[in-house]
PDB file of N, CA and C in Angstrom:
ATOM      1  N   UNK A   1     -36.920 -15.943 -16.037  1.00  0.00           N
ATOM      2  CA  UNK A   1     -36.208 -14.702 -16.161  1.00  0.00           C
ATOM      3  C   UNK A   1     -35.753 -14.259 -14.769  1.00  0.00           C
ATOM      4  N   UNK A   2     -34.397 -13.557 -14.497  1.00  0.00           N
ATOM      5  CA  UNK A   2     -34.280 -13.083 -13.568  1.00  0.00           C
ATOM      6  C   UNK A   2     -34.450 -12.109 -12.902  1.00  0.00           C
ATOM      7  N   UNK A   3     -34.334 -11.538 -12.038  1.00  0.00           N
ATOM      8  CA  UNK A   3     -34.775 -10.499 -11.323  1.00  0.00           C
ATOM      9  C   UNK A   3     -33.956  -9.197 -11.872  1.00  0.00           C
ATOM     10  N   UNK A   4     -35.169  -8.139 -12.236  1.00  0.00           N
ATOM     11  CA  UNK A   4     -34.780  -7.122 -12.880  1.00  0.00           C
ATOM     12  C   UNK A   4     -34.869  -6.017 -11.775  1.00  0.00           C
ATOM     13  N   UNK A   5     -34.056  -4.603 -12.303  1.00  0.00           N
ATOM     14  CA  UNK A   5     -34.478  -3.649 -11.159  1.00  0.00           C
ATOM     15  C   UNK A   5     -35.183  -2.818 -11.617  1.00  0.00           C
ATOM     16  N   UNK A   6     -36.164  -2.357 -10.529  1.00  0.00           N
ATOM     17  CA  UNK A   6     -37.569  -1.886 -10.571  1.00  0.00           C
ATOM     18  C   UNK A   6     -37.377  -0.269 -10.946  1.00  0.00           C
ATOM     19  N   UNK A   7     -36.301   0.465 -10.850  1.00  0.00           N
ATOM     20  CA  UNK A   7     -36.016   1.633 -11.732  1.00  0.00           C
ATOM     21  C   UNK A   7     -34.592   2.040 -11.509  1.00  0.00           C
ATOM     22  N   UNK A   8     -34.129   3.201 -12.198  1.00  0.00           N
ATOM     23  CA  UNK A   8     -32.683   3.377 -12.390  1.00  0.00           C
ATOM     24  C   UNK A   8     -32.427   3.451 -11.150  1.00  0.00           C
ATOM     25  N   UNK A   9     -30.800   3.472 -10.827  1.00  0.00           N
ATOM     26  CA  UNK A   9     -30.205   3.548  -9.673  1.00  0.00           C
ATOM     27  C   UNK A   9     -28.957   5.067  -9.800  1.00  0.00           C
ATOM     28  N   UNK A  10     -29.267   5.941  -9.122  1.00  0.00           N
ATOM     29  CA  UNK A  10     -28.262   7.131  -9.344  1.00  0.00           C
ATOM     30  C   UNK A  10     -26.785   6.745  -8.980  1.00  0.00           C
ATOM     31  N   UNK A  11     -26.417   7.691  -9.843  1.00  0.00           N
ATOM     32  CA  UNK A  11     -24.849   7.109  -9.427  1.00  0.00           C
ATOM     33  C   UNK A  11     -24.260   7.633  -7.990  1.00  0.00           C
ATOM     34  N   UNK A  12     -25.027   8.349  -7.662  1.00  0.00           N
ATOM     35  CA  UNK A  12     -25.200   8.699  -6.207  1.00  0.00           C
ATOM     36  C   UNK A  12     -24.819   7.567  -4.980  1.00  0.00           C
ATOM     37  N   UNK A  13     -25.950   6.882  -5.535  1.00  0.00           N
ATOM     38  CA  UNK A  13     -26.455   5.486  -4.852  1.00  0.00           C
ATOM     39  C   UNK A  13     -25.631   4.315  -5.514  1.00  0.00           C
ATOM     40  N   UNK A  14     -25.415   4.520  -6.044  1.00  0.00           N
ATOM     41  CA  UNK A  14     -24.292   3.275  -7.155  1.00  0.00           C
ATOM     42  C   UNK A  14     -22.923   3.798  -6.118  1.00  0.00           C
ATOM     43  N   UNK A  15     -22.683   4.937  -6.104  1.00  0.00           N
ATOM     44  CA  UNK A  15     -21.371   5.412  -5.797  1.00  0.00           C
ATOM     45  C   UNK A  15     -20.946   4.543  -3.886  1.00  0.00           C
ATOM     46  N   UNK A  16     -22.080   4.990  -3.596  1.00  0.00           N
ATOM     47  CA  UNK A  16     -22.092   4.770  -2.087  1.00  0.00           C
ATOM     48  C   UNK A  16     -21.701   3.524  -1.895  1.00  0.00           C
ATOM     49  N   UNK A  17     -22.634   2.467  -2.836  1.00  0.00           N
ATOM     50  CA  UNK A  17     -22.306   1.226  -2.653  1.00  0.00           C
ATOM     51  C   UNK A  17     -21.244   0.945  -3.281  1.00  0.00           C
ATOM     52  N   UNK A  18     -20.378   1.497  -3.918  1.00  0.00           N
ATOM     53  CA  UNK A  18     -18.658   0.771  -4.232  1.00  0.00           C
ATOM     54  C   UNK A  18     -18.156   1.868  -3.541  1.00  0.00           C
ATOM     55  N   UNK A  19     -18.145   2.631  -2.701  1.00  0.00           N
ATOM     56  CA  UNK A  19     -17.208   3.356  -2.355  1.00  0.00           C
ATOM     57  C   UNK A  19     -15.686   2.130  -1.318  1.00  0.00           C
ATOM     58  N   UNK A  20     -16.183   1.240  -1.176  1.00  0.00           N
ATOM     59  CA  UNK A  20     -15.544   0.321  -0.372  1.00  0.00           C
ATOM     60  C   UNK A  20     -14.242  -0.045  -1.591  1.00  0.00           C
ATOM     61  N   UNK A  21     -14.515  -0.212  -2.695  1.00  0.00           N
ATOM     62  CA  UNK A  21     -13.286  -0.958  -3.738  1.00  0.00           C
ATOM     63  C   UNK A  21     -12.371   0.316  -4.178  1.00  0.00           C
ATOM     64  N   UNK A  22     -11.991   1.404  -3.627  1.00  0.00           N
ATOM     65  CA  UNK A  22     -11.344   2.133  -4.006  1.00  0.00           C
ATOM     66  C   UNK A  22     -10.025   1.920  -3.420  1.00  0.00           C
ATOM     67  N   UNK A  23      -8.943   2.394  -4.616  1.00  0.00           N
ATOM     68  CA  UNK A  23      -7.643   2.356  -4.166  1.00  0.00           C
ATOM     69  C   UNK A  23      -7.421   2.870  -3.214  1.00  0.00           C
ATOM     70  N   UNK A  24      -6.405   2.362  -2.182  1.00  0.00           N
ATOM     71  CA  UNK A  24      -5.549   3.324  -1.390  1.00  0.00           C
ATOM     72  C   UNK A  24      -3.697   3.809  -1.645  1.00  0.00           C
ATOM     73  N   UNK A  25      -3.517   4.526  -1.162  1.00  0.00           N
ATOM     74  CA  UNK A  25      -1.790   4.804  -1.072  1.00  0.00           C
ATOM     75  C   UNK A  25      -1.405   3.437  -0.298  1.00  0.00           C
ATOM     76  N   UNK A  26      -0.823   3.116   0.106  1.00  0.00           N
ATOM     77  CA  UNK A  26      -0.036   2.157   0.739  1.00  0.00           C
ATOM     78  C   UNK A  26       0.638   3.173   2.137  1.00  0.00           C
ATOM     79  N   UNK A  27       0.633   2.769   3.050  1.00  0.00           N
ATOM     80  CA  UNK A  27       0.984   3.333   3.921  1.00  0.00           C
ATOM     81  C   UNK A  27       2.732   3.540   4.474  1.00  0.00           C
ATOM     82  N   UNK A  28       2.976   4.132   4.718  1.00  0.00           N
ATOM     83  CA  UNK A  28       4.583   4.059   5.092  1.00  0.00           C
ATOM     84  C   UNK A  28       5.082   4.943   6.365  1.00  0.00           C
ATOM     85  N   UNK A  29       5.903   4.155   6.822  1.00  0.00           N
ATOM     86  CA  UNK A  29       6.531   4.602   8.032  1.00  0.00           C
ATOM     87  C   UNK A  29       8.003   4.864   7.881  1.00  0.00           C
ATOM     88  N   UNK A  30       8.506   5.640   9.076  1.00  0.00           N
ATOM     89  CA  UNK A  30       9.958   5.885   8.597  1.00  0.00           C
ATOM     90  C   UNK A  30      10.959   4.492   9.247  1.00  0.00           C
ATOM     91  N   UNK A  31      12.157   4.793   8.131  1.00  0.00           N
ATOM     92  CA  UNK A  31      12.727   3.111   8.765  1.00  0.00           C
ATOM     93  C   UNK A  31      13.540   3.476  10.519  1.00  0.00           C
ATOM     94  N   UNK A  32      13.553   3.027  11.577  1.00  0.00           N
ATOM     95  CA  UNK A  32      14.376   3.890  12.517  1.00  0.00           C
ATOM     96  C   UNK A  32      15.713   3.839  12.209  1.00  0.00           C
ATOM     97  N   UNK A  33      16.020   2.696  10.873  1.00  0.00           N
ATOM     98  CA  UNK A  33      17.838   2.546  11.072  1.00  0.00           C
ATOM     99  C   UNK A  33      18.367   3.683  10.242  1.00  0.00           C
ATOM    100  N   UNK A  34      17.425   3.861   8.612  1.00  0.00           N
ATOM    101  CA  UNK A  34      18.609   4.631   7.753  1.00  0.00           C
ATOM    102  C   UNK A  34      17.487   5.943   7.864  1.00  0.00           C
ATOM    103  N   UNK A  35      15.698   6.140   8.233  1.00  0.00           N
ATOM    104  CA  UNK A  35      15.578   7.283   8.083  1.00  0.00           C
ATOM    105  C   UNK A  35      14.495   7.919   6.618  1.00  0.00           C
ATOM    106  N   UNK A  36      14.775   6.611   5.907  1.00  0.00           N
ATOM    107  CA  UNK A  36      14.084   6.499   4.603  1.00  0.00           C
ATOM    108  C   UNK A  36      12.551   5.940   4.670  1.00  0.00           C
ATOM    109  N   UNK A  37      11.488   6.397   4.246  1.00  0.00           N
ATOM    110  CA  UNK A  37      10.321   5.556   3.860  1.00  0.00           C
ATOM    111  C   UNK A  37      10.168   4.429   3.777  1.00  0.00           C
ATOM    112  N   UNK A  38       9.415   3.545   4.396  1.00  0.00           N
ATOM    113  CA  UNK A  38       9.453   2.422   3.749  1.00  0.00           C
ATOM    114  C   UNK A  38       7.820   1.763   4.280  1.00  0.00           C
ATOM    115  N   UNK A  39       7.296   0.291   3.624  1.00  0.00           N
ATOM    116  CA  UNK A  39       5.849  -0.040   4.084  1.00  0.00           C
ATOM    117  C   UNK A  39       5.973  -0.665   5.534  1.00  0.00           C
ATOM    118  N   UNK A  40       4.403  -0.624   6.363  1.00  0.00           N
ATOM    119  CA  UNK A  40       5.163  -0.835   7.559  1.00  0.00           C
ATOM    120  C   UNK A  40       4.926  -2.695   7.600  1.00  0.00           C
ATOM    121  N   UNK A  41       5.971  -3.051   8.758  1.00  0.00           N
ATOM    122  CA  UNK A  41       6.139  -4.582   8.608  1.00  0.00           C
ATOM    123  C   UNK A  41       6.848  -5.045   7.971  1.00  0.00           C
ATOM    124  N   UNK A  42       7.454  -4.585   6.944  1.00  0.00           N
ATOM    125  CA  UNK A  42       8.448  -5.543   5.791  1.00  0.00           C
ATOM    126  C   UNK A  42       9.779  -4.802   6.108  1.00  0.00           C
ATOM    127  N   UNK A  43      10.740  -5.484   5.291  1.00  0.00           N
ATOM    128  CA  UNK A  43      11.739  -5.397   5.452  1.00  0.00           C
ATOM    129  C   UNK A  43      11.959  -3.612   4.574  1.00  0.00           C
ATOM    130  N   UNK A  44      13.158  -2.908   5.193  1.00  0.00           N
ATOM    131  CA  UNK A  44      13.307  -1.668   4.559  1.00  0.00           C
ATOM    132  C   UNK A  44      14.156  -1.724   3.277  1.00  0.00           C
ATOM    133  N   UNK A  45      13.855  -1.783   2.250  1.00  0.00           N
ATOM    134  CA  UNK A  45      14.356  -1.836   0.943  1.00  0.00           C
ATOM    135  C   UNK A  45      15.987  -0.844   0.750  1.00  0.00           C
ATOM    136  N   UNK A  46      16.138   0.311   1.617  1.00  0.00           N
ATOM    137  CA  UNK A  46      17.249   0.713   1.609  1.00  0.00           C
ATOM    138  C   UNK A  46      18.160   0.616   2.126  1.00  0.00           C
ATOM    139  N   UNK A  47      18.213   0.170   3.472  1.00  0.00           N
ATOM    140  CA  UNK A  47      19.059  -0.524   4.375  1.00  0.00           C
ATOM    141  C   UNK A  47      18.958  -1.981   4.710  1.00  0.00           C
ATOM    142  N   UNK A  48      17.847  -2.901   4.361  1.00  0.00           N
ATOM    143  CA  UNK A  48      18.054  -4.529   4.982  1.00  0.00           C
ATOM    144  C   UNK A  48      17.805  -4.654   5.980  1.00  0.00           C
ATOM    145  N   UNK A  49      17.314  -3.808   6.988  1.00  0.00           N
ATOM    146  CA  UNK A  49      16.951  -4.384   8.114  1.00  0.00           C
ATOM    147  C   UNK A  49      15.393  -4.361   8.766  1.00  0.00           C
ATOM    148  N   UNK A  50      15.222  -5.339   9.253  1.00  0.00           N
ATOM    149  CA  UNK A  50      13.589  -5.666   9.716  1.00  0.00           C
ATOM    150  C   UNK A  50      13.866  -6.125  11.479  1.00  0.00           C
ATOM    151  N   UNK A  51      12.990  -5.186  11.716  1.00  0.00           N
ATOM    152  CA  UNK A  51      12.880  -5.069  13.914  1.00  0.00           C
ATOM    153  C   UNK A  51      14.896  -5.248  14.286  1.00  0.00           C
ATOM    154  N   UNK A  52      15.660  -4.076  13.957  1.00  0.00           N
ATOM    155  CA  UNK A  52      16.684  -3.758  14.720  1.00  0.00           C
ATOM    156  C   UNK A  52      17.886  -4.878  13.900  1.00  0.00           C
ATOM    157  N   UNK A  53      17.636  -5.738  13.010  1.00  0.00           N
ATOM    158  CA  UNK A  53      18.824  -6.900  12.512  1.00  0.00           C
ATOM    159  C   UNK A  53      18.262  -6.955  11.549  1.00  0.00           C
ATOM    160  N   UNK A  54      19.910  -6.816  10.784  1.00  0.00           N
ATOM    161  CA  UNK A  54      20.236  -7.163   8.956  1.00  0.00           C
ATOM    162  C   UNK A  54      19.211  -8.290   8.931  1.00  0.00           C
ATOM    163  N   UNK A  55      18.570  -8.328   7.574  1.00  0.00           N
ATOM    164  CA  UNK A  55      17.974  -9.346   6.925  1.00  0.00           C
ATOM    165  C   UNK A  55      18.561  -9.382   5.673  1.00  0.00           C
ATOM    166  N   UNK A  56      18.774  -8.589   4.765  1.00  0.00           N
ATOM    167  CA  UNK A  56      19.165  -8.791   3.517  1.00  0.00           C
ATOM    168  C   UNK A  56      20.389  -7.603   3.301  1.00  0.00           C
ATOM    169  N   UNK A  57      21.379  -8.239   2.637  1.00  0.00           N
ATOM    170  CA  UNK A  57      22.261  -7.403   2.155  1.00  0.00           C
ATOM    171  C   UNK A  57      21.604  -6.450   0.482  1.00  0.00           C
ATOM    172  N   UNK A  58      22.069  -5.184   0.834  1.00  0.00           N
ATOM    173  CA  UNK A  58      21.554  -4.289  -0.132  1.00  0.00           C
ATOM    174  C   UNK A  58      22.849  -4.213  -0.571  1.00  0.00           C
ATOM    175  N   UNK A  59      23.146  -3.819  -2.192  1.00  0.00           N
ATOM    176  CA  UNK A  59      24.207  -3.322  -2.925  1.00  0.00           C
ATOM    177  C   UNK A  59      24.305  -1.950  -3.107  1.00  0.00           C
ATOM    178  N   UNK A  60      25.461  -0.989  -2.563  1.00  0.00           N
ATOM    179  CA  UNK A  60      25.919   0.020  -2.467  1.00  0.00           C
ATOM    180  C   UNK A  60      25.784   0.561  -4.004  1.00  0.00           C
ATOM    181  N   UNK A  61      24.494   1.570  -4.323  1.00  0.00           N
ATOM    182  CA  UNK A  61      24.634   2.340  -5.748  1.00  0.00           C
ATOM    183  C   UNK A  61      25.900   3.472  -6.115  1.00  0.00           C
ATOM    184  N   UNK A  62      26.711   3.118  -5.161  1.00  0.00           N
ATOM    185  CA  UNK A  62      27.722   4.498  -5.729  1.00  0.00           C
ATOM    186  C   UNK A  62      28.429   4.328  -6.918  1.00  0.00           C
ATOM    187  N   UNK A  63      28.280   3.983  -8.121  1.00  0.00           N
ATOM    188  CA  UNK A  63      28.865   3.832  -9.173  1.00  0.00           C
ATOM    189  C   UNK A  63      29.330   5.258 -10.207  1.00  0.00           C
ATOM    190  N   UNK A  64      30.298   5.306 -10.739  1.00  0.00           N
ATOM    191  CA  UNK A  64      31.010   6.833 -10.792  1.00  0.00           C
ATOM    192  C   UNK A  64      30.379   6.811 -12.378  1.00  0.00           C
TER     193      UNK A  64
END
């Protein structure tokens, strides 16, 4: 048989020990080109550019 525990554990003490697996927000910085939010390190989803040069062309939403 395996090892059982020797009495309850509060959720006190339960809590403490997972407090480590909790979600976070994701962090975000502003982009310096367009000004918009974005995560830091990756490319900016509203303008295309990553450290000062286009990486990806974005498509203009102005549709009437």
């Amino acid at each position: 048989m395996g090892a059982l525990p020797k009495r309850k554990v509060s959720r006190h003490r339960r809590g403490n020990r997972r407090q480590h697996q909790r979600l976070d927000a994701p962090t975000l910085v502003v982009c310096p080109n367009c000004g918009k939010l974005m995560r830091a390190h990756r490319v900016c989803q509203a303008c295309g550019t990553y450290k000062g040069r286009q990486v990806i062309q974005v498509a203009d939403n102005t549709d009437k």
